[in-house]
Each structure stands twice: as structure tokens, then as C-alpha cells.
C-alpha atoms as a PDB file:
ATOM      1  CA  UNK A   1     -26.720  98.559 -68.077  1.00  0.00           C
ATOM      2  CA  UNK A   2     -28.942 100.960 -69.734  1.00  0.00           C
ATOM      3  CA  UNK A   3     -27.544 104.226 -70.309  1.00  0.00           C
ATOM      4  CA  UNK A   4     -27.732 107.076 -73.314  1.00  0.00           C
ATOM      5  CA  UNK A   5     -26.844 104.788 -75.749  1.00  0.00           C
ATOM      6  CA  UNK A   6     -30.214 103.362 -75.373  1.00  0.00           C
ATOM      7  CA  UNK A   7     -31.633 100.091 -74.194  1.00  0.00           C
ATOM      8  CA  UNK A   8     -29.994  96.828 -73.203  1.00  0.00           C
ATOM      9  CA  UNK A   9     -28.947  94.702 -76.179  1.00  0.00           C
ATOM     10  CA  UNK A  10     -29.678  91.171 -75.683  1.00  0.00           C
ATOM     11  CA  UNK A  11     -29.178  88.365 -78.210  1.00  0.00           C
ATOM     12  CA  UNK A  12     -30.746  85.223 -77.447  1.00  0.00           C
ATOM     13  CA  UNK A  13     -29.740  81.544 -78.147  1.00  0.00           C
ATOM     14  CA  UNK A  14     -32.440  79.343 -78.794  1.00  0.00           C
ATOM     15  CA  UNK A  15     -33.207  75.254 -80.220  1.00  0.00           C
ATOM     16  CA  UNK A  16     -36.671  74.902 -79.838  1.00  0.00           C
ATOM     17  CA  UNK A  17     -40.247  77.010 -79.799  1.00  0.00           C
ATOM     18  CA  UNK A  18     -38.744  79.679 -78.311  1.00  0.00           C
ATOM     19  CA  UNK A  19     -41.691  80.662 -75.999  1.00  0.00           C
ATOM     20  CA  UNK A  20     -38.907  82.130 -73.317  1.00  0.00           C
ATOM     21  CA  UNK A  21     -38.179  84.263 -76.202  1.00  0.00           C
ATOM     22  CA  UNK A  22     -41.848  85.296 -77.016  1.00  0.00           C
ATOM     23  CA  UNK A  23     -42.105  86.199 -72.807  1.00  0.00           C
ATOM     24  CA  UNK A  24     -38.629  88.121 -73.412  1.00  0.00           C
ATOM     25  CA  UNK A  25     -40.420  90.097 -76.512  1.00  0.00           C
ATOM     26  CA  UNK A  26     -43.756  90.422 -74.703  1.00  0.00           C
ATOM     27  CA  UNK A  27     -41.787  91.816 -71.459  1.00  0.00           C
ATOM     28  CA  UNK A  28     -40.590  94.723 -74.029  1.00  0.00           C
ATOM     29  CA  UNK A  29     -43.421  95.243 -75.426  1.00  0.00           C
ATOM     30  CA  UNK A  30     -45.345  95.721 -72.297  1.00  0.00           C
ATOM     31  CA  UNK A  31     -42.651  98.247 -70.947  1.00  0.00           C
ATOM     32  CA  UNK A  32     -41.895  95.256 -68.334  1.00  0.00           C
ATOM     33  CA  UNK A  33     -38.233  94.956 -69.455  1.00  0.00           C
ATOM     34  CA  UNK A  34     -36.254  98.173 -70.500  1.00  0.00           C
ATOM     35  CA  UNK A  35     -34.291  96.300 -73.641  1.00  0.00           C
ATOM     36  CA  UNK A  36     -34.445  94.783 -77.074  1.00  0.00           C
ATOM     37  CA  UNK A  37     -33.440  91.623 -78.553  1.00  0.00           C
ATOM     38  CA  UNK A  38     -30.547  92.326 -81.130  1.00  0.00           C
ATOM     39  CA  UNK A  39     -30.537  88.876 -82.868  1.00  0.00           C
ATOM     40  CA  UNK A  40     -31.763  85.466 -82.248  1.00  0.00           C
ATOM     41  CA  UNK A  41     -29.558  82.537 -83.187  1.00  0.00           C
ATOM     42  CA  UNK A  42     -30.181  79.122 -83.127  1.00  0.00           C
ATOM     43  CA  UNK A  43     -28.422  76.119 -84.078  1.00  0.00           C
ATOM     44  CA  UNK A  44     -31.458  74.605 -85.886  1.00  0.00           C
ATOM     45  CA  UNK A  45     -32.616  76.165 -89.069  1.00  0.00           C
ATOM     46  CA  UNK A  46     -36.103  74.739 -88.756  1.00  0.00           C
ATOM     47  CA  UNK A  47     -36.185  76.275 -84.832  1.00  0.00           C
ATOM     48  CA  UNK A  48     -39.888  77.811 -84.302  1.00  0.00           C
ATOM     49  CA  UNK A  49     -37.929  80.512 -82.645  1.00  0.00           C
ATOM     50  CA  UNK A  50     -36.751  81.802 -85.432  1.00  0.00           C
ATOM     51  CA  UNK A  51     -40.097  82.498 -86.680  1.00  0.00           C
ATOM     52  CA  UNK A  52     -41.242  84.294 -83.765  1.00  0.00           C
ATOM     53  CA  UNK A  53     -38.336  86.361 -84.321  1.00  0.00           C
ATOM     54  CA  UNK A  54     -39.156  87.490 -87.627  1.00  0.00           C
ATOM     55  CA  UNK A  55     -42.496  88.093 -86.850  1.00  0.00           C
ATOM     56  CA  UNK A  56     -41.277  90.721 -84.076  1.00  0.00           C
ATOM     57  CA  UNK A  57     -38.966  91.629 -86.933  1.00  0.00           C
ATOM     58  CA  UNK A  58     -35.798  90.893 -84.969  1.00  0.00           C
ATOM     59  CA  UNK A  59     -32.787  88.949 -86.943  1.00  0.00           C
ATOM     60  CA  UNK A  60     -32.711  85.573 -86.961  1.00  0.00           C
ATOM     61  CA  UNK A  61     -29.823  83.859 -87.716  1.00  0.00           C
ATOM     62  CA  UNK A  62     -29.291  79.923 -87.742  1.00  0.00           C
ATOM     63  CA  UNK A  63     -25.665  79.043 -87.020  1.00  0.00           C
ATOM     64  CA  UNK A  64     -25.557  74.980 -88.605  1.00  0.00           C
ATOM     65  CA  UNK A  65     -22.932  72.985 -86.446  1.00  0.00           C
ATOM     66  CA  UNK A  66     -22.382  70.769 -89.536  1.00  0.00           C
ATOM     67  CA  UNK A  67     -20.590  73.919 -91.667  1.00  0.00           C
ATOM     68  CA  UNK A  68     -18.180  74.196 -88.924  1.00  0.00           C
ATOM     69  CA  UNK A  69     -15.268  71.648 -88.446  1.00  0.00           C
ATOM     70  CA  UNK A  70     -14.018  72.190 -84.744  1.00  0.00           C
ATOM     71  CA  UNK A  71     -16.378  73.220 -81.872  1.00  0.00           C
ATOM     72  CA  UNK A  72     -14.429  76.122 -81.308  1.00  0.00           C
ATOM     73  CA  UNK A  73     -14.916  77.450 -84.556  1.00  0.00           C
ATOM     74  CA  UNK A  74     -19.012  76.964 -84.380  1.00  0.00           C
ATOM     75  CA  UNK A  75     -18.806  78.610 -81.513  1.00  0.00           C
ATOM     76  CA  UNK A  76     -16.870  81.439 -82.631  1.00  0.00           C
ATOM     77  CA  UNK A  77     -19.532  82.192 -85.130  1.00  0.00           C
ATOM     78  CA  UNK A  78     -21.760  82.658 -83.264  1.00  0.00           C
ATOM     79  CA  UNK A  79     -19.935  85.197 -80.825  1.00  0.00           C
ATOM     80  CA  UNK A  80     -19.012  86.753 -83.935  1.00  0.00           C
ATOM     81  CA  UNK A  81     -22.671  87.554 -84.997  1.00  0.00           C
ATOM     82  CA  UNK A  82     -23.471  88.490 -81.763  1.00  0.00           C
ATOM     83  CA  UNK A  83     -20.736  90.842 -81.666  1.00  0.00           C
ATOM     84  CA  UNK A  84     -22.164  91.913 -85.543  1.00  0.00           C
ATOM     85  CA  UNK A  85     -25.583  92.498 -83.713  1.00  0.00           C
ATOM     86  CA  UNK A  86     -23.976  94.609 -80.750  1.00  0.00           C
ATOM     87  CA  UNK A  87     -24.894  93.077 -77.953  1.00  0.00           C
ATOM     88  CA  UNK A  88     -24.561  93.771 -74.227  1.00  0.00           C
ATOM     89  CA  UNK A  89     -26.116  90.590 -72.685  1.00  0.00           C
ATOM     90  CA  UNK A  90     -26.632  87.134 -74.290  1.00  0.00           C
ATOM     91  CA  UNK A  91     -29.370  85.116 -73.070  1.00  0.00           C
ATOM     92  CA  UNK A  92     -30.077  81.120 -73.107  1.00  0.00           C
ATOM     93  CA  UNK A  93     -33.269  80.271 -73.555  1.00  0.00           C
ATOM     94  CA  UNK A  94     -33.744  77.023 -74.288  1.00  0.00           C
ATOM     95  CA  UNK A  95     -30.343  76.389 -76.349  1.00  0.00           C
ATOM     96  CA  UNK A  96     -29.464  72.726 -76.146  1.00  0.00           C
ATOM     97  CA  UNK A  97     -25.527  72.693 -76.813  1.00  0.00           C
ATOM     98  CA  UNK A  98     -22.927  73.329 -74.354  1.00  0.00           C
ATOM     99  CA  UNK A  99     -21.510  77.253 -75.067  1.00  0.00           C
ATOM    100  CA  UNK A 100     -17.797  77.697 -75.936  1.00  0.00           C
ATOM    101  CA  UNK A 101     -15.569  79.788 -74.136  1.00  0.00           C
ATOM    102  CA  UNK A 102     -15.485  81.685 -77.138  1.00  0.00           C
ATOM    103  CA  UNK A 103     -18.710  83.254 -76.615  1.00  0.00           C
ATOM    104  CA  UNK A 104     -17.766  83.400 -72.834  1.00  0.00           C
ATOM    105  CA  UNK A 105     -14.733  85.086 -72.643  1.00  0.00           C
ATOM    106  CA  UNK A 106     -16.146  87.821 -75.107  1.00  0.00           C
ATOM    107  CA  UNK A 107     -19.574  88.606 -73.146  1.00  0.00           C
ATOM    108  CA  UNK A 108     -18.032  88.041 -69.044  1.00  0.00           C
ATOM    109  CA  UNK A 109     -20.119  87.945 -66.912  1.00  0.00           C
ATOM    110  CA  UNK A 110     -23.179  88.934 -69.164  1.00  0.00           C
ATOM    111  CA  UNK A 111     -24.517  85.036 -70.125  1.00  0.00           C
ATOM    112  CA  UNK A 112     -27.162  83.930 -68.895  1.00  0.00           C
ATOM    113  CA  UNK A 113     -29.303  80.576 -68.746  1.00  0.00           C
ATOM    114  CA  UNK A 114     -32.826  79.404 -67.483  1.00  0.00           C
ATOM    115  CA  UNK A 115     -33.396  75.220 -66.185  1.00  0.00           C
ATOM    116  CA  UNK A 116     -36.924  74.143 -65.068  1.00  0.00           C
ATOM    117  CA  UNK A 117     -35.610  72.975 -62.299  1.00  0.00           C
ATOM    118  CA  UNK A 118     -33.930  74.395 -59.028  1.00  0.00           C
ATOM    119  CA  UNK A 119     -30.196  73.783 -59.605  1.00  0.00           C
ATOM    120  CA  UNK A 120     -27.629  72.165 -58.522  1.00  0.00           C
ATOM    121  CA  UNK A 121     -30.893  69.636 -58.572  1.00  0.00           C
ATOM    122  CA  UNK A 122     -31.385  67.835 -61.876  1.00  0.00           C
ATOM    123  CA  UNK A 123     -29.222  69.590 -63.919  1.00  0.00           C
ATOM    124  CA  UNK A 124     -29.515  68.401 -67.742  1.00  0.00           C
ATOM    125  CA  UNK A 125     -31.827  68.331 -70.806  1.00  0.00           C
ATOM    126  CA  UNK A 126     -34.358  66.578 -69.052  1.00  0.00           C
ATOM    127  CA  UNK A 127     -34.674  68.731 -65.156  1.00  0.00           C
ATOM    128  CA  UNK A 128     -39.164  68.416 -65.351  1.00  0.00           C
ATOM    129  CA  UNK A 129     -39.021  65.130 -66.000  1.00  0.00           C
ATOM    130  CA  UNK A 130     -36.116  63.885 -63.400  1.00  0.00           C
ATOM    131  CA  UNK A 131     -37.626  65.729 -60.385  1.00  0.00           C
ATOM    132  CA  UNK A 132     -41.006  64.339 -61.751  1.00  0.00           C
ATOM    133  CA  UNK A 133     -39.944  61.059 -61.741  1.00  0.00           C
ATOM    134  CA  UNK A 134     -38.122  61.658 -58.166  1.00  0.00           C
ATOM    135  CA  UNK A 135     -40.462  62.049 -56.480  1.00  0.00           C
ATOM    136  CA  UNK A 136     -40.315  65.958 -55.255  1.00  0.00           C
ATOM    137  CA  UNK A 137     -43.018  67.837 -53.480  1.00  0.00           C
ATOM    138  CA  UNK A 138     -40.968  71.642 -55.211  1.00  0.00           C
ATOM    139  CA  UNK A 139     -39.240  71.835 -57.949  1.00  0.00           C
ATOM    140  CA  UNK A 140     -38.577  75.084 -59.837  1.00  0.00           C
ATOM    141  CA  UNK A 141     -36.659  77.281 -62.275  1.00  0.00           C
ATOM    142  CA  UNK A 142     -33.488  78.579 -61.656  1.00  0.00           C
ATOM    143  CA  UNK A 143     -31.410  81.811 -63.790  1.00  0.00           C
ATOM    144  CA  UNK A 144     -27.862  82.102 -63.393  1.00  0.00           C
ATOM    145  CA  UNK A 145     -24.700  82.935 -65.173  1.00  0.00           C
ATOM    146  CA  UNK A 146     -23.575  80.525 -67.457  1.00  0.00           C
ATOM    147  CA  UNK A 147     -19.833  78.624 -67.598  1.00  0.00           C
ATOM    148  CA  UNK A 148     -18.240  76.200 -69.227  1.00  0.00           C
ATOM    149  CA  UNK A 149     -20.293  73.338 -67.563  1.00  0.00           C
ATOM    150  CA  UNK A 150     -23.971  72.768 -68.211  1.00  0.00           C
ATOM    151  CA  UNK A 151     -26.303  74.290 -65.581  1.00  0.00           C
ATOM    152  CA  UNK A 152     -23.291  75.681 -63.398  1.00  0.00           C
ATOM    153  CA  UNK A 153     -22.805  79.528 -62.563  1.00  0.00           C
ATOM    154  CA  UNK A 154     -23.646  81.803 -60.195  1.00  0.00           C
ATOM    155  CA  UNK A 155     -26.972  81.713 -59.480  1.00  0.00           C
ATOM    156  CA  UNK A 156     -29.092  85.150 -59.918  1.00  0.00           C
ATOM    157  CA  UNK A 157     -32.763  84.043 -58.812  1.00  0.00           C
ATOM    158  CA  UNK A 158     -35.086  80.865 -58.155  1.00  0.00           C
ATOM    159  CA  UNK A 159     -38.705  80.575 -57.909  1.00  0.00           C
ATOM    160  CA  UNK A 160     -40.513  77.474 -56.739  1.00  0.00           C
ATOM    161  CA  UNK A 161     -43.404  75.220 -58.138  1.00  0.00           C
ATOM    162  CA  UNK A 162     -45.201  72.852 -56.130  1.00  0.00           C
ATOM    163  CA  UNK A 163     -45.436  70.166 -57.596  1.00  0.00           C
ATOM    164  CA  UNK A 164     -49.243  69.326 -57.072  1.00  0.00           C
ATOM    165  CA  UNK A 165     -51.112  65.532 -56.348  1.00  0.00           C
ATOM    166  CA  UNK A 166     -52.385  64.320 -59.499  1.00  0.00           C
ATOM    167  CA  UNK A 167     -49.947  66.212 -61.670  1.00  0.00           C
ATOM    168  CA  UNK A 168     -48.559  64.978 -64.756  1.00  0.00           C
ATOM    169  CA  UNK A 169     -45.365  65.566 -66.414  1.00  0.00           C
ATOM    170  CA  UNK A 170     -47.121  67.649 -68.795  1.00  0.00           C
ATOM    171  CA  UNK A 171     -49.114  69.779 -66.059  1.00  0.00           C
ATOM    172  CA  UNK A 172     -45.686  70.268 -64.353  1.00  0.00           C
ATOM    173  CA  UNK A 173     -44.294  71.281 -67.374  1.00  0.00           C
ATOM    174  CA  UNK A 174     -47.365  73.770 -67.844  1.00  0.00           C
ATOM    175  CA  UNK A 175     -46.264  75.489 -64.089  1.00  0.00           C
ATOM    176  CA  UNK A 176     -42.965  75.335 -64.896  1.00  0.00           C
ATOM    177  CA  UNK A 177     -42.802  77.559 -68.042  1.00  0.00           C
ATOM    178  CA  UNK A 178     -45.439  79.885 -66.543  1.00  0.00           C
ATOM    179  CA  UNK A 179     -42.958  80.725 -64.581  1.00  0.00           C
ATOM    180  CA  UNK A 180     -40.212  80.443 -66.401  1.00  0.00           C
ATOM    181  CA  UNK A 181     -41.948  83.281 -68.414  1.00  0.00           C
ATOM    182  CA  UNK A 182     -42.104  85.632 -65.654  1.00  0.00           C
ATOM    183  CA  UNK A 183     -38.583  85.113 -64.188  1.00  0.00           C
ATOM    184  CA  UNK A 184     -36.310  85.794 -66.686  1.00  0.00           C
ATOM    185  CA  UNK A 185     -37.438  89.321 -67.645  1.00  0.00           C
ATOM    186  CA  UNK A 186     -37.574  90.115 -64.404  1.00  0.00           C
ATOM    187  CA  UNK A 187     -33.879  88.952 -63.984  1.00  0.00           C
ATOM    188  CA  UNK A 188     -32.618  90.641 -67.316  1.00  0.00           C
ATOM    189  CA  UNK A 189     -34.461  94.009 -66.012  1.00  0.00           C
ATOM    190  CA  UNK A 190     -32.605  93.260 -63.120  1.00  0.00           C
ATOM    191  CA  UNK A 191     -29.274  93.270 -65.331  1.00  0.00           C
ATOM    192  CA  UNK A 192     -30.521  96.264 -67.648  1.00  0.00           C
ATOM    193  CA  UNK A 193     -30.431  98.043 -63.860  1.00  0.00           C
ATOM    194  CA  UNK A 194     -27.160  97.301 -63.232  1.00  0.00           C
ATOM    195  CA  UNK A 195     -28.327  95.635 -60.150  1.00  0.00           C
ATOM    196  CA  UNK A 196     -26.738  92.120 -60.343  1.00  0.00           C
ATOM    197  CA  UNK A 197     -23.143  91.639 -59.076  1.00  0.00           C
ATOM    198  CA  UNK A 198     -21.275  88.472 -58.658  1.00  0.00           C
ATOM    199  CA  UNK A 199     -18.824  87.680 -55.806  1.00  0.00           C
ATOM    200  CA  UNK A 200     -16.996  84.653 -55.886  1.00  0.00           C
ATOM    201  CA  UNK A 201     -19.954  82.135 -57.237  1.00  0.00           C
ATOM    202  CA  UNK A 202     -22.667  83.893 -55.179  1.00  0.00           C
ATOM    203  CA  UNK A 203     -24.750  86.504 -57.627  1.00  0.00           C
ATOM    204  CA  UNK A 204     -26.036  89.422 -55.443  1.00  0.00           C
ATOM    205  CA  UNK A 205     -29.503  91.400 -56.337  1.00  0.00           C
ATOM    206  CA  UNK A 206     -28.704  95.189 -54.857  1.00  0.00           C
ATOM    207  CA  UNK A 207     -32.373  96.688 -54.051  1.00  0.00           C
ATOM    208  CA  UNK A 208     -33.953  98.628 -56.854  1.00  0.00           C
ATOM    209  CA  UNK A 209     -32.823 102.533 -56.151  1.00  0.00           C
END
């Protein structure tokens, strides 16, 4: 998706710490990931991502679902300031509301999500825990396209995580966003590449070159 115009634009929606976001930044940084975060937006003003982002000096923007009277319109601001921000890819990264189709239908095929867990398996705010709690030997993190639905889309790329004797939930957790933090700038590289294409729901990786 790169091309003269300069580097991949991504805005990225975030609720929490935002340490996807930090990996994101540190992947530019490091020359891993050929892009640069446009805006960050989250739907909670007091969001620790939204500090991280004005440290890297990026925008940071807190959308409040209370101003807004419909869903539709909430969600239409915050396609709006990510069309402000001109942006070419929107990433998830630990947003915890379901997006619009608002924000869908303008970005197609360009939003993406990460879920600790290796979908369609224990989709939902709480993926660690449920395969915890399951009983599984591997669990995972999963990127894919988002949709309408939570934790549906095409999926781009997986990567596993044993899930070790003696682990906690909080050890789990601790594999879990290791690798969470290595996956998803290696998928939005992928997209900066123009390498990902979707066909029907299966996402296809074309080989680099």
C-alpha cells in the first residue's frame, strides 16, 4: 500500500494501555514496519493509550460515546476523524466496542483486529481467560479483517502459544501479548506490501517479491 505518497497511514482504535500500540510505534521506529500511525482514538478519555500517543507525538483523540445520541452517529465520528487524519488502514488494538458500519463501509477491506485467542475459539472480551479456564493445551492470537460481528472476518494470520503446566492466567496472558506484539506489525507490513488479498472469507498472504 505504500507508494510515492509515502508510508502507510494507519489510525488505531484503542480502550485500554495500548501496549499493541507501543509494539505498532516500536515496529516503526525500528524500520520493522514501513508506516506511521496518523491518529489514535479511543473511546475513553482516561485510556493510557492516549498517553503513549502523545509521547510519540501522534494525535490522540478521545471520541466519548455519551456526546453522541445514536450509535451510528458515535461511530460516524470517529470515521470522520479518521478520514481528517488520512488514513489508509485502521487498526484494532484492543478497542472494546463493536465498530459501525460507518467506519466499515468507508475503510473496505482495510480494518483490522487482534484476539488473544485463536478464533472462531473464544471469541469475546474475555478469549485468555475462557481457553484458560477450558482447559486447552494451545491457544493463540489471531489478526483478521474486521465486520460487523465481534471477532468475525477473514482471517490474515495466527500464531500459537502453548499453554504451559503450572501456568496462570496471568503467565498466559504474559505469552499471549508477547506475541501479540510481534504479529500484528508483521501483518500490517504485510498490508503496507500490498500482499494480503481476500477471497470470499479466506485472506491470502502472496510471498514477499
Amino acid at each position: 500500500m505504500s507508494d510515492e505518497s509515502g508510508p502507510m497511514r494507519i489510525g488505531v482504535l484503542i480502550s485500554g494501555s495500548g501496549t499493541n500500540l507501543q509494539a505498532i510505534i516500536d515496529a516503526i521506529a525500528e524500520g520493522r514496519l514501513d508506516a506511521e500511525v496518523a491518529v489514535v482514538i479511543s473511546n475513553l478519555e482516561d485510556a493510557y493509550g492516549l498517553e503513549r500517543a502523545r509521547k510519540a507525538g501522534i494525535p490522540a483523540v478521545h471520541v466519548d460515546r455519551t456526546a453522541y445520541t445514536t450509535f451510528a452517529a458515535y461511530n460516524a465520528a470517529i470515521r470522520d476523524t479518521l478520514l481528517d487524519h488520512e488514513v489508509d488502514v485502521v487498526a484494532m488494538a484492543g478497542y472494546m466496542r463493536l465498530l459501525g458500519v460507518e467506519v466499515l463501509d468507508a475503510f473496505p477491506g482495510r480494518v483490522l483486529n487482534i484476539h488473544p485467542a485463536l478464533l472462531p475459539a473464544f471469541p469475546g472480551p474475555s478469549g485468555i481467560r475462557d481457553a484458560f479456564e477450558h482447559g486447552v493445551k494451545v491457544t493463540g492470537v489471531t489478526v483478521h479483517f474486521a465486520n460487523e460481528n465481534f471477532d468475525e472476518g477473514p482471517i490474515i494470520a495466527q500464531a500459537a502459544v502453548e499453554v504451559a503446566e503450572g501456568d496462570t492466567v496471568e503467565a498466559l496472558e504474559a505469552k499471549i501479548h508477547a506475541v501479540e506484539h510481534e504479529l500484528y506489525p508483521r501483518v500490517l507490513q504485510w498490508i503496507a506490501e500490498g500482499r494480503v488479498t481476500v477471497e470470499g472469507r479466506i485472506a491470502r498472504i502472496a510471498e514477499h517479491g
